[in-house]
Protein backbone atom coordinates (compact mmCIF):
# COMPACT_ATOMS: atom_id res chain seq x y z
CA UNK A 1 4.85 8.17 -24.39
CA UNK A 2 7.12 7.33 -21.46
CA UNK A 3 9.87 4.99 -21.70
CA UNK A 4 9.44 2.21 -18.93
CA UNK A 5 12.81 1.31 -17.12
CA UNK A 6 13.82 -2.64 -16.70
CA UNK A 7 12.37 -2.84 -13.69
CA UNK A 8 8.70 -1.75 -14.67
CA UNK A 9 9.16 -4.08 -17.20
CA UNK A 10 10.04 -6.68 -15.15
CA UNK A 11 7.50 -5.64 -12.79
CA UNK A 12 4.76 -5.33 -15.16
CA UNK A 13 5.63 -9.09 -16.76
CA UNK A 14 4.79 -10.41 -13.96
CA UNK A 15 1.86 -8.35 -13.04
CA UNK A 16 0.38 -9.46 -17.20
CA UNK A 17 0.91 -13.36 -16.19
CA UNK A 18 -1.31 -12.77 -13.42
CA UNK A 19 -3.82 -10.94 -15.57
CA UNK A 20 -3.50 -14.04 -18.27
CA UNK A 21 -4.16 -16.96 -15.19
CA UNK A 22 -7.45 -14.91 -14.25
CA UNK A 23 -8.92 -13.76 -17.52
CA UNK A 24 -8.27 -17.53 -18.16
CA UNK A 25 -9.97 -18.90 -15.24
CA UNK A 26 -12.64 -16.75 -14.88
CA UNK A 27 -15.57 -17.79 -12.92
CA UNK A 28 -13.92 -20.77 -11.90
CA UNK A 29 -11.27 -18.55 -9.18
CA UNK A 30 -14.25 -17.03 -8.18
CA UNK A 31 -14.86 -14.62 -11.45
CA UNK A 32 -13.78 -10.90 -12.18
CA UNK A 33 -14.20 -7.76 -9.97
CA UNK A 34 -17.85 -6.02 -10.84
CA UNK A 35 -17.50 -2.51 -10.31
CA UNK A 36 -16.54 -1.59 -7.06
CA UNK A 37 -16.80 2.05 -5.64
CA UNK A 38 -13.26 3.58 -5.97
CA UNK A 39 -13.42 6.37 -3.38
CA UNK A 40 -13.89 3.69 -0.76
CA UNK A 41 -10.96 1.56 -2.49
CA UNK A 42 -8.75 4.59 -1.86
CA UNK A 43 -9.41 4.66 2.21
CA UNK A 44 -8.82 0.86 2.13
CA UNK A 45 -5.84 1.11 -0.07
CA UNK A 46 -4.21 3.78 3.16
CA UNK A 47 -5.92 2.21 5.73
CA UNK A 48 -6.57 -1.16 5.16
CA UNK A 49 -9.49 -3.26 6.34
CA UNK A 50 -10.09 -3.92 10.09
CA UNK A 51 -6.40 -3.57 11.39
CA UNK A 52 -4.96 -5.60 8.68
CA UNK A 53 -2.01 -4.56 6.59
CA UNK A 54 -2.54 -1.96 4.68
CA UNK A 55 -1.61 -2.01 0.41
CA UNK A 56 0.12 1.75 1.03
CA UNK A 57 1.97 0.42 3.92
CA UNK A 58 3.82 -1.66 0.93
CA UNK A 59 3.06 -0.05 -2.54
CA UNK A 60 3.84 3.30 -3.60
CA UNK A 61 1.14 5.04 -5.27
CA UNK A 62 1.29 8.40 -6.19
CA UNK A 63 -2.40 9.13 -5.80
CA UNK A 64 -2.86 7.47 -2.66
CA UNK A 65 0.21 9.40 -1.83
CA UNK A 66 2.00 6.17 -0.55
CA UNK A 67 5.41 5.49 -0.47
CA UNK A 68 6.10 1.52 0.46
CA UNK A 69 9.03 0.06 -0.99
CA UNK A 70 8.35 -3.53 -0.15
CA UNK A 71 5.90 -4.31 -2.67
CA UNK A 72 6.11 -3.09 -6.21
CA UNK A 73 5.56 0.29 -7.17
CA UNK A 74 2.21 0.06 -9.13
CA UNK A 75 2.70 3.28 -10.94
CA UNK A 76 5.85 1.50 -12.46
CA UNK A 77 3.96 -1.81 -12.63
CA UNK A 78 0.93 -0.42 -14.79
CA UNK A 79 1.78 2.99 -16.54
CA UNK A 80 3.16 0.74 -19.46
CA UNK A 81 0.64 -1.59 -19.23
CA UNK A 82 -1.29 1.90 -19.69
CA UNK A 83 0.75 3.63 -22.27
CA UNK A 84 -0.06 0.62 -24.47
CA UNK A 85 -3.50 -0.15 -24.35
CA UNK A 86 -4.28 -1.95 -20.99
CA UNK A 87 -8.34 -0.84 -20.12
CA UNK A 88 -9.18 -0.29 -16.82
CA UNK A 89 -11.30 -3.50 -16.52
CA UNK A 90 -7.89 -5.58 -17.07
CA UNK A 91 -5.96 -3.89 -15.03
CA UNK A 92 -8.65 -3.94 -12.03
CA UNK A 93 -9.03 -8.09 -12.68
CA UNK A 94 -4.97 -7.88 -12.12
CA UNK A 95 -5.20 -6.31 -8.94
CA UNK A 96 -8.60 -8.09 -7.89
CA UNK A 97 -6.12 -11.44 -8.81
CA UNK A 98 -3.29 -10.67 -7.17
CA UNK A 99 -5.68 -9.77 -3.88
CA UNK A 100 -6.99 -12.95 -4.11
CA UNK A 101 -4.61 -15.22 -4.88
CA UNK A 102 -1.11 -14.27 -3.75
CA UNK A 103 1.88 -15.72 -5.01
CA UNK A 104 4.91 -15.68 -6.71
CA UNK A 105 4.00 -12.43 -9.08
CA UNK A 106 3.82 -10.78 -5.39
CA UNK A 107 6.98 -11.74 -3.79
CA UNK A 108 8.58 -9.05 -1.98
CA UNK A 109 11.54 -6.87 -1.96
CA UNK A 110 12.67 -8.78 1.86
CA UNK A 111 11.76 -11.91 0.34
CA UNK A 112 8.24 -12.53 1.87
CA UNK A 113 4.96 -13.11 -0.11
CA UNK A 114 2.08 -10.32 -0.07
CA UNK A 115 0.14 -11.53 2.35
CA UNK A 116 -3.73 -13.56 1.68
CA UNK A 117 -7.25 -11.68 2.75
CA UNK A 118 -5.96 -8.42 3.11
CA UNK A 119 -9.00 -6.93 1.67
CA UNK A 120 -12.30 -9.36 1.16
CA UNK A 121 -15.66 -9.48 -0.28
CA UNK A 122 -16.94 -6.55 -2.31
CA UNK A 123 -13.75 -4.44 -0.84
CA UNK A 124 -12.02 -6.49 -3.14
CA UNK A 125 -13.52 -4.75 -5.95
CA UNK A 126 -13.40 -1.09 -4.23
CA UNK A 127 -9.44 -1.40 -3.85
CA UNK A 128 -8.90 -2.99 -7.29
CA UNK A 129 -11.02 0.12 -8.83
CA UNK A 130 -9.28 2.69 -7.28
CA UNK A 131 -5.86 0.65 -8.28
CA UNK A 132 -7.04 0.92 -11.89
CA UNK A 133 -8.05 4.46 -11.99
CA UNK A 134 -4.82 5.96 -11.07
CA UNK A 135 -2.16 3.20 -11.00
CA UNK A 136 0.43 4.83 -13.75
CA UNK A 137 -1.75 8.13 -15.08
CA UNK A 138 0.04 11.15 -15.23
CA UNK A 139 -2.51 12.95 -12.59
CA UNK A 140 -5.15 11.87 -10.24
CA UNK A 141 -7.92 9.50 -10.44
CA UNK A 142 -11.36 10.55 -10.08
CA UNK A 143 -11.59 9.36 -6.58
CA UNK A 144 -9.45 12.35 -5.21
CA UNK A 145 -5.85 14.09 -5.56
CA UNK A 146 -2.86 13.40 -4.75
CA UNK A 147 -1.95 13.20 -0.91
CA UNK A 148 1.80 13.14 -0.82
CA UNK A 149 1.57 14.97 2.28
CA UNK A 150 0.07 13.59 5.07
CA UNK A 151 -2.25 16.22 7.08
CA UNK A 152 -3.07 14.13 10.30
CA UNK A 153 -1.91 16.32 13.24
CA UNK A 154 -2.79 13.50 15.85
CA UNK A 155 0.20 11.26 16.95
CA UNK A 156 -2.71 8.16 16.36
CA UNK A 157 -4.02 9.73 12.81
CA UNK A 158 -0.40 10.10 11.50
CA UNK A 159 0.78 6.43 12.54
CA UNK A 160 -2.50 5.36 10.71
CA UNK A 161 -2.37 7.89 7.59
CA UNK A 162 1.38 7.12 7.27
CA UNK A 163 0.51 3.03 7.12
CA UNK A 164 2.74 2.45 9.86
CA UNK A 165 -0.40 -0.08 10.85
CA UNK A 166 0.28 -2.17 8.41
CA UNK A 167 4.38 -2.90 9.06
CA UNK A 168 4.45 -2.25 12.85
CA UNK A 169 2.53 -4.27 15.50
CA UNK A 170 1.14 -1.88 18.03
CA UNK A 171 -2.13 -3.07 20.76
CA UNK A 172 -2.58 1.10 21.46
CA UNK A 173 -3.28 1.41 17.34
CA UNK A 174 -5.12 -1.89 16.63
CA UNK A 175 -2.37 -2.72 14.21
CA UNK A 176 -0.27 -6.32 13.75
CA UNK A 177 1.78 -6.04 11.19
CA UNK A 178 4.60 -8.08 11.04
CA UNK A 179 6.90 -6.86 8.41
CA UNK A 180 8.68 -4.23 10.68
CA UNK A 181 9.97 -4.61 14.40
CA UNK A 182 6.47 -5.25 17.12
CA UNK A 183 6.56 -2.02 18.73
CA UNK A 184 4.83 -3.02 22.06
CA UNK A 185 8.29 -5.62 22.47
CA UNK A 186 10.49 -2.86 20.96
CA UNK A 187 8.94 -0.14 23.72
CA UNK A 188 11.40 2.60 20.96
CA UNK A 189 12.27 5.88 22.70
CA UNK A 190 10.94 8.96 21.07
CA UNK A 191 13.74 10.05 19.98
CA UNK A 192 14.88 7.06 18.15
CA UNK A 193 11.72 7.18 16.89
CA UNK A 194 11.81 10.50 15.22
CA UNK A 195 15.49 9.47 13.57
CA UNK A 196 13.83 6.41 12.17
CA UNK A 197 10.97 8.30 10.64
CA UNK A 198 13.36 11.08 9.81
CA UNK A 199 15.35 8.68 7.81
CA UNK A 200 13.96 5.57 7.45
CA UNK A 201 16.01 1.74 7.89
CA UNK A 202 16.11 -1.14 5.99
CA UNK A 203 13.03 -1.94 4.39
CA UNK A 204 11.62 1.50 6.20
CA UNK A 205 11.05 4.32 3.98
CA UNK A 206 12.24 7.94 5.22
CA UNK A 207 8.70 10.43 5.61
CA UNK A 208 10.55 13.79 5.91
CA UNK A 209 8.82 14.54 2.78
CA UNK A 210 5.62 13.45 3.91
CA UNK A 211 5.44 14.61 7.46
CA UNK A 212 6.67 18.21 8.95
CA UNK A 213 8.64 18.38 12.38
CA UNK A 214 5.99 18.69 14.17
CA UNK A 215 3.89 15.68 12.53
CA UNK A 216 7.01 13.27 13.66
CA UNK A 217 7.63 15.27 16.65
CA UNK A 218 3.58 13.89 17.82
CA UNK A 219 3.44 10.73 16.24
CA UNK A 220 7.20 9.65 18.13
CA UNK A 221 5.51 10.67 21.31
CA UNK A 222 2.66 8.34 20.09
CA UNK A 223 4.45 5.52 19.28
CA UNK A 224 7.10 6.10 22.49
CA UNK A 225 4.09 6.47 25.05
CA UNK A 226 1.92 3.91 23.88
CA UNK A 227 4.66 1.36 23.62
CA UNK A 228 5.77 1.53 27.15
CA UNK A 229 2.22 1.58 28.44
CA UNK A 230 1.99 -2.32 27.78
C-alpha cells in the first residue's frame, strides 16, 4: 500500500467533508448519482459538455490522460481514499457533490472556485462514474486506457483533446474559458504559441510529453490563424 504525501492528504480531507455533507443530505441536495455510463463520463471528463470547461482542462487524471494543475489531482485526492476502503459508490457521490455544489473543498490553485454546471443532468452521473473507476487505481478503468498521449493530428482536434477549450476563450473552437488569456483578444503568433505549449506558463502546463513537434507545430497554426481571423 502506497504512502500518500501531505498534500493528498490534505487534498483528500477535503474531498471526505464533501462526501460527509452529501451522504448526509441525501435526497434533500437533490440525492446521489444512480449509475451513470462511464465511457461517456470519460469523453465529458476531456471534452466537456457543450463548450463548457472541461474537468481535464483542470484535473490531472492519469486515465483520462489529463494533466491540469489548477484543480486537484484526483489520483492524489482518491488513491488513499482507495487504499483504505473508499467503494466506488462513495467516491462517485464525492465527485457527483462537488459537480453540483462547488465550493470551498474546490478552490483552486490561482485562487478561483471550480466553476457551477459544468456538467448537468444524467452527465452528472456519467463523469462522476468514470471519476470513480479510475481516480487513484494503479491501471485503467474499464472505460478505456490510458491516453497520456494525445493522437489528434488536426490543429482543431488537438486544441480540443489537449482541453485547451476549457482555459482559453476561442469563437473558431466554440470554447470560453476564462482561466487562461482570451485568445481571439490575445491574436498569439504561432510561434509564441508553440513556446507556450512547449513549455507551459503560469498556471499552463508544458504538453511536450503529450504532443510531438508536429502535433504543436498544427495546433500553433490553429490557434495563430484562427485568432487573427476575428
Amino acid at each position: 500500500m502506497r504512502r500518500p504525501g501531505r498534500r493528498a492528504l490534505e487534498t483528500l480531507g477535503l474531498v471526505a467533508l464533501s462526501a460527509v455533507a452529501l451522504l448526509t443530505a441525501g435526497c434533500g441536495t437533490g440525492g446521489l448519482p444512480t449509475g451513470g455510463d462511464a465511457g461517456t463520463g470519460k469523453q465529458l471528463f476531456i471534452k466537456g459538455e457543450n463548450g463548457k470547461p472541461s474537468c481535464g482542462s483542470c484535473h490531472t487524471l492519469k486515465d483520462a490522460g489529463t494533466t491540469g494543475t489548477i484543480g486537484p489531482n484526483l489520483d492524489d485526492a482518491f488513491g488513499p481514499g482507495r487504499d483504505q476502503g473508499f467503494k466506488q459508490d462513495t467516491i462517485a457521490a464525492i465527485v457527483a457533490g462537488q459537480i453540483k455544489y462547488p465550493g470551498k473543498a474546490q478552490v483552486t490553485k490561482i485562487g478561483g472556485v471550480m466553476p457551477a454546471d459544468l456538467v448537468t443532468g444524467d452527465n452528472v452521473d456519467a463523469v462522476a462514474a468514470y471519476v470513480a473507476s479510475v481516480a487513484g487505481t494503479a491501471g485503467t478503468g474499464s472505460s478505456g486506457g490510458n491516453q497520456g498521449k494525445i493522437t489528434a493530428t488536426g490543429g482543431k482536434e488537438i486544441f480540443e483533446a489537449a482541453g485547451c477549450t476549457g482555459c482559453h476563450t476561442l469563437a473558431a473552437a466554440g470554447s470560453s474559458g476564462t482561466v487562461g488569456p482570451n485568445l481571439d483578444q490575445a491574436k498569439p503568433t504561432k510561434a509564441l504559441v508553440i513556446i507556450r505549449v512547449t513549455n507551459g506558463r503560469g498556471a499552463m502546463p508544458s504538453f511536450s510529453d503529450r504532443l510531438d513537434k508536429q502535433q504543436i507545430e498544427a495546433v500553433a497554426q490553429y490557434v495563430s490563424s484562427a485568432s487573427k481571423s476575428r
